[in-house]
Protein backbone atom coordinates (compact mmCIF):
# COMPACT_ATOMS: atom_id res chain seq x y z
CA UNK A 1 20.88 16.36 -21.64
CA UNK A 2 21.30 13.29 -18.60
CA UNK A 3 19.13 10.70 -19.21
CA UNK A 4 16.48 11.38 -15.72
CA UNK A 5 16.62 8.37 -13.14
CA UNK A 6 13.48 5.76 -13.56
CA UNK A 7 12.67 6.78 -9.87
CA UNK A 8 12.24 9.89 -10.81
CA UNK A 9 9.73 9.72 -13.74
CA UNK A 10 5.96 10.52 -12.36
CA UNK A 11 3.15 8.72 -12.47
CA UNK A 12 0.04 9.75 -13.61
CA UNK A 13 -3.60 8.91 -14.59
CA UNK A 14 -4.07 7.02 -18.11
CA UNK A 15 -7.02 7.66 -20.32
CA UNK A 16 -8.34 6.75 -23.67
CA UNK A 17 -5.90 9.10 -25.63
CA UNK A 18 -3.61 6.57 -24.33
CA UNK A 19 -5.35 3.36 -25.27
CA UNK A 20 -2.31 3.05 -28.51
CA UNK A 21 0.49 3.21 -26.14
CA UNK A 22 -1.06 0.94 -24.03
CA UNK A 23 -1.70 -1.38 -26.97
CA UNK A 24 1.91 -1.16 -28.04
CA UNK A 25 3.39 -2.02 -24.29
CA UNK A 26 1.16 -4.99 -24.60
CA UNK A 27 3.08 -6.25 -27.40
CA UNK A 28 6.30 -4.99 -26.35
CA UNK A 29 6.15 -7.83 -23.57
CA UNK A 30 4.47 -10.24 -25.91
CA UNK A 31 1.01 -9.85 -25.48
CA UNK A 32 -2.05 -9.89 -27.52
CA UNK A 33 -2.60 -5.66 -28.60
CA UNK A 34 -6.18 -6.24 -26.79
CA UNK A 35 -7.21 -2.53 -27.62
CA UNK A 36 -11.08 -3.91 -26.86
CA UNK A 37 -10.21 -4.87 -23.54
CA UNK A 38 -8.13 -2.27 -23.20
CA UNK A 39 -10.60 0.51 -24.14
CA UNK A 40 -12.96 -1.01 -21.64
CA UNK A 41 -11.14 -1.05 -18.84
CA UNK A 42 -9.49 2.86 -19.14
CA UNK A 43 -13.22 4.00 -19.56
CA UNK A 44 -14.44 1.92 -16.59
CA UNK A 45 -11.57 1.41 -14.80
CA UNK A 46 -8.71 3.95 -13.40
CA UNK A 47 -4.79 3.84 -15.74
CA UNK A 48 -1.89 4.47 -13.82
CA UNK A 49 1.47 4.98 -16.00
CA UNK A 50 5.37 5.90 -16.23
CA UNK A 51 5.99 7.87 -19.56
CA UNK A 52 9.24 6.39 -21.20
CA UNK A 53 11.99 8.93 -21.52
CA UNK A 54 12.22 8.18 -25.07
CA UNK A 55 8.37 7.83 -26.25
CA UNK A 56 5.47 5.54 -25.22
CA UNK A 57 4.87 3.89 -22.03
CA UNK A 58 7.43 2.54 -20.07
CA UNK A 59 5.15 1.56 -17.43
CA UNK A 60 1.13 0.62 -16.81
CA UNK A 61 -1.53 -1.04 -15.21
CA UNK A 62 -5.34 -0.30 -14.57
CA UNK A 63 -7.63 -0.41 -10.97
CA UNK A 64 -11.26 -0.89 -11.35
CA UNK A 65 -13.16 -0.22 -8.37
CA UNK A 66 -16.52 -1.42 -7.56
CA UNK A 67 -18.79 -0.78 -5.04
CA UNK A 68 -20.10 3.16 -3.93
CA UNK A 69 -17.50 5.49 -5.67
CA UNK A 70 -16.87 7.34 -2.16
CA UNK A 71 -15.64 4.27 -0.63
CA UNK A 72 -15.15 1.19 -2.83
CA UNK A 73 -15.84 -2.49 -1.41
CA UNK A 74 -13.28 -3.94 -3.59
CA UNK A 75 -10.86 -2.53 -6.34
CA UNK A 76 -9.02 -5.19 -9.13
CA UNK A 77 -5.34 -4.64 -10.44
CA UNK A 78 -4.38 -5.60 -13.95
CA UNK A 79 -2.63 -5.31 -16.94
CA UNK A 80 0.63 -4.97 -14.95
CA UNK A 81 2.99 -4.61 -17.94
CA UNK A 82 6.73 -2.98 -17.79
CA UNK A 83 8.35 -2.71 -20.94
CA UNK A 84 10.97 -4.69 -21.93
CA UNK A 85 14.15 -2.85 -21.74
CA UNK A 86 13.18 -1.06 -18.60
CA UNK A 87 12.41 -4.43 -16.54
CA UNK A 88 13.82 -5.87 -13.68
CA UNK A 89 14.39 -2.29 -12.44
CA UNK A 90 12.00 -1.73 -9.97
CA UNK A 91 9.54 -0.01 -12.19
CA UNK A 92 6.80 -2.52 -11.25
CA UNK A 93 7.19 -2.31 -7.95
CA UNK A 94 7.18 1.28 -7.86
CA UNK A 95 4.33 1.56 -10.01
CA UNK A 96 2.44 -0.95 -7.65
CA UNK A 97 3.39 0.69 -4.47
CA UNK A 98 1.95 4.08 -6.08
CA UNK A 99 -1.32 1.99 -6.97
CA UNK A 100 -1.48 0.15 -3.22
CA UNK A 101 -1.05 4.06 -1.50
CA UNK A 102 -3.96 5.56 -3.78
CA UNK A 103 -6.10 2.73 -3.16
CA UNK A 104 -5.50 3.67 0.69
CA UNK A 105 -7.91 1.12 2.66
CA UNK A 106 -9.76 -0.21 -0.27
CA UNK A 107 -9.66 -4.20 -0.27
CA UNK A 108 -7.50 -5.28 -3.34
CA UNK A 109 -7.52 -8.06 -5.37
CA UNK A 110 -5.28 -9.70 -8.96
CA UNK A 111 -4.91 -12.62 -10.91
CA UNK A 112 -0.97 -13.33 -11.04
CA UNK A 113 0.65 -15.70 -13.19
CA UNK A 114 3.62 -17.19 -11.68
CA UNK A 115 6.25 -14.75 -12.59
CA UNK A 116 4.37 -11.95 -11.49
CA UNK A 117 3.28 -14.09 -7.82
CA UNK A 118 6.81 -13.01 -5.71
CA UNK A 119 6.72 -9.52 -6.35
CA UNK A 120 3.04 -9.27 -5.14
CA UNK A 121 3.70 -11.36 -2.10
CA UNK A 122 6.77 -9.06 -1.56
CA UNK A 123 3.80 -6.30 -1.79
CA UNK A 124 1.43 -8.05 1.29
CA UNK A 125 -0.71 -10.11 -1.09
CA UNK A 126 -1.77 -13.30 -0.32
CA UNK A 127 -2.73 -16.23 -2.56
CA UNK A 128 -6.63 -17.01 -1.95
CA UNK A 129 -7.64 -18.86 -5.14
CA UNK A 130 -6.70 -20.14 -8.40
CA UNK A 131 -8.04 -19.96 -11.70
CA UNK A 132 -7.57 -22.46 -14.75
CA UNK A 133 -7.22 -20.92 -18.29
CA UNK A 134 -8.49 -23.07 -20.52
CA UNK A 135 -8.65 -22.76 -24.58
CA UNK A 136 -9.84 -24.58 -27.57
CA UNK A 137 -12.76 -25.25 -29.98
CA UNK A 138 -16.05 -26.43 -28.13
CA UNK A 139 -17.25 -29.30 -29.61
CA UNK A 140 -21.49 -30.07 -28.76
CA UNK A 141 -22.48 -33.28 -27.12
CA UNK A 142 -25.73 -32.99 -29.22
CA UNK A 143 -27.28 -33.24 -25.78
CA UNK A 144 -30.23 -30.47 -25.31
CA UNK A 145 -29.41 -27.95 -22.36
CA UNK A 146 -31.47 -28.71 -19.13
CA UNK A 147 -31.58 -25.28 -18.66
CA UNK A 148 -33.26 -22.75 -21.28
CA UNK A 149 -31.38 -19.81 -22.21
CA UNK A 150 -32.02 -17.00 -25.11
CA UNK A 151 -30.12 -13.99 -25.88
CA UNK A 152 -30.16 -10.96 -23.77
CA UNK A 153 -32.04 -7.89 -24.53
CA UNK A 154 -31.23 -4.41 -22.91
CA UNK A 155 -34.62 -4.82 -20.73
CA UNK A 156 -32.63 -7.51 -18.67
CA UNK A 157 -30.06 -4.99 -17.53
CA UNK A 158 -31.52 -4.39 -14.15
CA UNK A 159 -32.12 -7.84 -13.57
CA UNK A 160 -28.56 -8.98 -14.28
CA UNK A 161 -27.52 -6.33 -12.09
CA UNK A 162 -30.16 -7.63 -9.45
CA UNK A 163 -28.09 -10.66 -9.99
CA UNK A 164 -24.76 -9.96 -9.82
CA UNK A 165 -24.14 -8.38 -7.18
CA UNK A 166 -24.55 -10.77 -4.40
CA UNK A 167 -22.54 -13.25 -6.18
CA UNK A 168 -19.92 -11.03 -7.23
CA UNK A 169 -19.89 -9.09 -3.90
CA UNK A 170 -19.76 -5.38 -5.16
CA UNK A 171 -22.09 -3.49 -7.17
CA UNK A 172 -20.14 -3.71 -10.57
CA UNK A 173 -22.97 -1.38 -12.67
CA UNK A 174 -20.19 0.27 -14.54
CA UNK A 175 -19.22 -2.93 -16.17
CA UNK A 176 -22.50 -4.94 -16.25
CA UNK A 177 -24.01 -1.94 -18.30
CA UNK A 178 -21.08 -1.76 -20.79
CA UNK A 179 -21.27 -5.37 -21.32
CA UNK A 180 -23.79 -5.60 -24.09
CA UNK A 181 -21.17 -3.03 -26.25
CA UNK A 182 -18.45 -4.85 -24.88
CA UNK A 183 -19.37 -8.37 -26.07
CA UNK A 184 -20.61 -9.67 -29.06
CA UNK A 185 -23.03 -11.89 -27.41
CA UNK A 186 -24.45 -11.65 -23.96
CA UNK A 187 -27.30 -14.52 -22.96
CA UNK A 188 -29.05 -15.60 -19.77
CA UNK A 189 -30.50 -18.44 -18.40
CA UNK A 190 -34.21 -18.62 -17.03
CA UNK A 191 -36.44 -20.53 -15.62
CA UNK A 192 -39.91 -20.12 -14.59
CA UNK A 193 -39.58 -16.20 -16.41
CA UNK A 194 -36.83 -15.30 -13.63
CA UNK A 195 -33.22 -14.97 -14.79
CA UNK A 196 -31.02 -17.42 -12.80
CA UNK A 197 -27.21 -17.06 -14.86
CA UNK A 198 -25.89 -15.06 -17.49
CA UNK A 199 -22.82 -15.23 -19.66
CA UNK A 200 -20.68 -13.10 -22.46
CA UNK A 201 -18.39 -13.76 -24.71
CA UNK A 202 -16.44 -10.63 -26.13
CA UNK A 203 -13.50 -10.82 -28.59
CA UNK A 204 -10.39 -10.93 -28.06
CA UNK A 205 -7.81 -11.36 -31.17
CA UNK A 206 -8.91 -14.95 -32.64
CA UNK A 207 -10.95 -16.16 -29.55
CA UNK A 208 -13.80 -15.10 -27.83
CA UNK A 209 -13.18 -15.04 -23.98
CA UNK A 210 -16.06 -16.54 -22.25
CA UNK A 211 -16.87 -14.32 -18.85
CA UNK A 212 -18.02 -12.89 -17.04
CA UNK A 213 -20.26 -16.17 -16.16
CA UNK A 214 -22.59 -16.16 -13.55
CA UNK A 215 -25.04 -19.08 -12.63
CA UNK A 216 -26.92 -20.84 -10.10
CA UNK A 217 -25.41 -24.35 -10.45
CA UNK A 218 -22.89 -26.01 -12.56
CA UNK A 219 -25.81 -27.39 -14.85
CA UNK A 220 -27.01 -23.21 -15.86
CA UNK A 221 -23.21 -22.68 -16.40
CA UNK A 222 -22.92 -25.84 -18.83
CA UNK A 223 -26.06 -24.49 -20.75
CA UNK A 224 -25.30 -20.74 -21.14
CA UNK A 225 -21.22 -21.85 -22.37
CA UNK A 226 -22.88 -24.43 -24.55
CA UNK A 227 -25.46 -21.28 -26.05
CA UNK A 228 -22.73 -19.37 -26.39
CA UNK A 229 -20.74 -21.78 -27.99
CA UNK A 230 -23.35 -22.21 -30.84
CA UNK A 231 -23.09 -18.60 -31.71
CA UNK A 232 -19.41 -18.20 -32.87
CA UNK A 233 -17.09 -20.06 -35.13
CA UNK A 234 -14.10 -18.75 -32.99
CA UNK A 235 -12.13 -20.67 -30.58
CA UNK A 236 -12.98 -20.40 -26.53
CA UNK A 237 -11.06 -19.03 -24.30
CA UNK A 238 -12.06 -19.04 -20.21
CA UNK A 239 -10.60 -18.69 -17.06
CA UNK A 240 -12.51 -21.11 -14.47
CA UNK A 241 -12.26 -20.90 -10.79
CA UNK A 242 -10.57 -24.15 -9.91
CA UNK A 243 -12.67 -25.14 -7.46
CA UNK A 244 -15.23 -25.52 -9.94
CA UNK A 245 -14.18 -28.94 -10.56
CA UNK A 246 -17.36 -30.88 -12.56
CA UNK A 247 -17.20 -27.64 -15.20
CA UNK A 248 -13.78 -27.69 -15.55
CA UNK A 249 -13.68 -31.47 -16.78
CA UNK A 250 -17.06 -30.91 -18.88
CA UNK A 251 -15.20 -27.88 -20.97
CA UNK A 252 -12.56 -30.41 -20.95
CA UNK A 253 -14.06 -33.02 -22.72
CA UNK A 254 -15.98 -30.72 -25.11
CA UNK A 255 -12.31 -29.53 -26.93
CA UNK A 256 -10.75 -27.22 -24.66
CA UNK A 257 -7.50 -27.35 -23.07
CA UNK A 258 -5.86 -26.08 -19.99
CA UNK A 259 -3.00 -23.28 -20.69
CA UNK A 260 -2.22 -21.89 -17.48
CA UNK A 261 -3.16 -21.45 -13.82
CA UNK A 262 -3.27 -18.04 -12.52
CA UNK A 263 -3.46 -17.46 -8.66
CA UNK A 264 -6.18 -15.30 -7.78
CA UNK A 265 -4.55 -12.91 -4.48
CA UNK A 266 -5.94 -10.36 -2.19
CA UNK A 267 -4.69 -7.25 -0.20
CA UNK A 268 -6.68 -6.42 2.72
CA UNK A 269 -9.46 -8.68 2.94
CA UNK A 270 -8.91 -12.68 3.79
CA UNK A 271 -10.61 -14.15 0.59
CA UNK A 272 -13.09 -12.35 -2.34
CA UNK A 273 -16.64 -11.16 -1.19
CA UNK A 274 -19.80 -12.63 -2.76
CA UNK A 275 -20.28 -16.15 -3.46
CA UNK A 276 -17.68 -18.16 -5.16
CA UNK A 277 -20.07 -21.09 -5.90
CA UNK A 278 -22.12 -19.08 -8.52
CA UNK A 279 -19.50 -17.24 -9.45
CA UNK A 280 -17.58 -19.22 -12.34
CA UNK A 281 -15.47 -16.99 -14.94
CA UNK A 282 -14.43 -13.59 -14.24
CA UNK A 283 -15.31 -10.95 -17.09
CA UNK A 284 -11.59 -10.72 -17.41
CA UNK A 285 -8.63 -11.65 -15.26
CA UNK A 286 -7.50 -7.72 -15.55
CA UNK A 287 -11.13 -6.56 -13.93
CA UNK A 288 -12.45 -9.52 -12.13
């Protein structure tokens, strides 16, 4: 029986009966499994896939939308992965020019490392940002926090919602809610009884990944990563915008270390909504 063309193989929706395929394609290309992350973004988030002729995926990546469902403000693209001995085929463009179409007018947005950067450009994105991955163990200053934070308790939901979504831009309820699941600790900043930042950290193999973070100033970011920080004996891991200079060099200082730079591109829109200056760490580079 002929072997059928890659062009030919459909697409089709992912879900979580697929979150072990999706797992092994991770690792195919040398990723981390991730099968938390994973899991949370084919629950919230849409799958788009090529089944491989010969078993598993051959192709995948995952669109989360946010805004009202009937007409999104903004969707995020990640987790583009081809497998190995089907790549430099077309089978990521293809899979991305599926994903672009269903999306139809729907502002887009991705965090692309610099191999993936041409083909997306090639696509109609455009480079609006940068982020700075940074990694390591967080060593305290001994200093004491000028801004109080606690853990978060499932009554703060609406307020971090309340929150959010001016700074992020889009109404992103069907992540905020999952968070406290999600992560393994989720805390907030206050002052004066009114919640003014918030921050998780969920695992992720032997790190925890510090985002989403969301904060009034640079001084409620340093306190919530600091909180955080006293709560695990795992590494850090974080992506920080870049223009987010004074954080960046205070993480810096405290043990971690840079380990790439993503670019952060749109589709559709000239730059992200919301407001970038309280809006430090994505949730996850794959979601936003």
């Amino acid at each position: 029986m002929p072997t059928p063309s890659l062009s030919s193989l459909p697409i089709r929706r992912l879900t979580l009966r697929d979150l072990t395929a999706c797992a092994d394609l991770s690792e195919n290309r040398g990723w981390p499994r991730e099968e938390h992350k994973w899991g949370l973004l084919l629950t919230a988030g849409r799958g788009y896939g090529i089944d491989a002729p010969d078993g598993g995926l051959l192709s995948a990546c995952v669109v989360t939308q946010y805004g009202p469902q009937d007409r999104p403000d903004l969707a995020a693209i990640g987790m583009v992965l081809v497998a190995e001995r089907y790549a430099r085929q077309g089978v990521g463009r293809r899979l991305m020019r599926h994903v672009v179409a269903a999306m139809d007018t729907t502002p887009l947005t991705l965090h692309a490392t610099p191999g993936g950067r041409p083909l997306y450009e090639e696509l109609g994105f455009k480079v609006t940002g940068q982020a700075e991955m940074l990694r390591g163990r967080f060593s305290p200053d001994g200093e004491t926090p000028a801004v109080p934070t606690r853990a978060a308790t499932a009554e703060d939901v609406t307020s971090l919602l309340r929150l959010d979504e001016p700074v992020f831009g889009a109404d992103r309820t069907q992540m905020i809610t999952r968070l406290p699941a999600f992560a393994d600790l989720l805390h907030v900043a206050e002052e004066g009884g009114r919640i003014i930042g918030y921050a998780a950290a969920w695992p992720n193999m032997d790190t925890h990944v510090v985002g989403p973070l969301i904060a009034r100033d640079t001084d409620t970011a340093k306190a919530l990563i600091s909180s955080l920080a006293a709560r695990t004996d795992r590494p850090l891991r974080t992506d920080i915008d870049v223009r987010h200079t004074e954080l960046i060099g205070w993480v810096k200082e405290r043990g971690l270390t840079s380990v790439a730079f993503n670019s952060v591109m749109t589709y559709g829109i000239g730059e992200l909504p919301g407001d970038w200056s309280r809006r430090f760490a994505p949730l996850t580079v794959a979601a936003g």
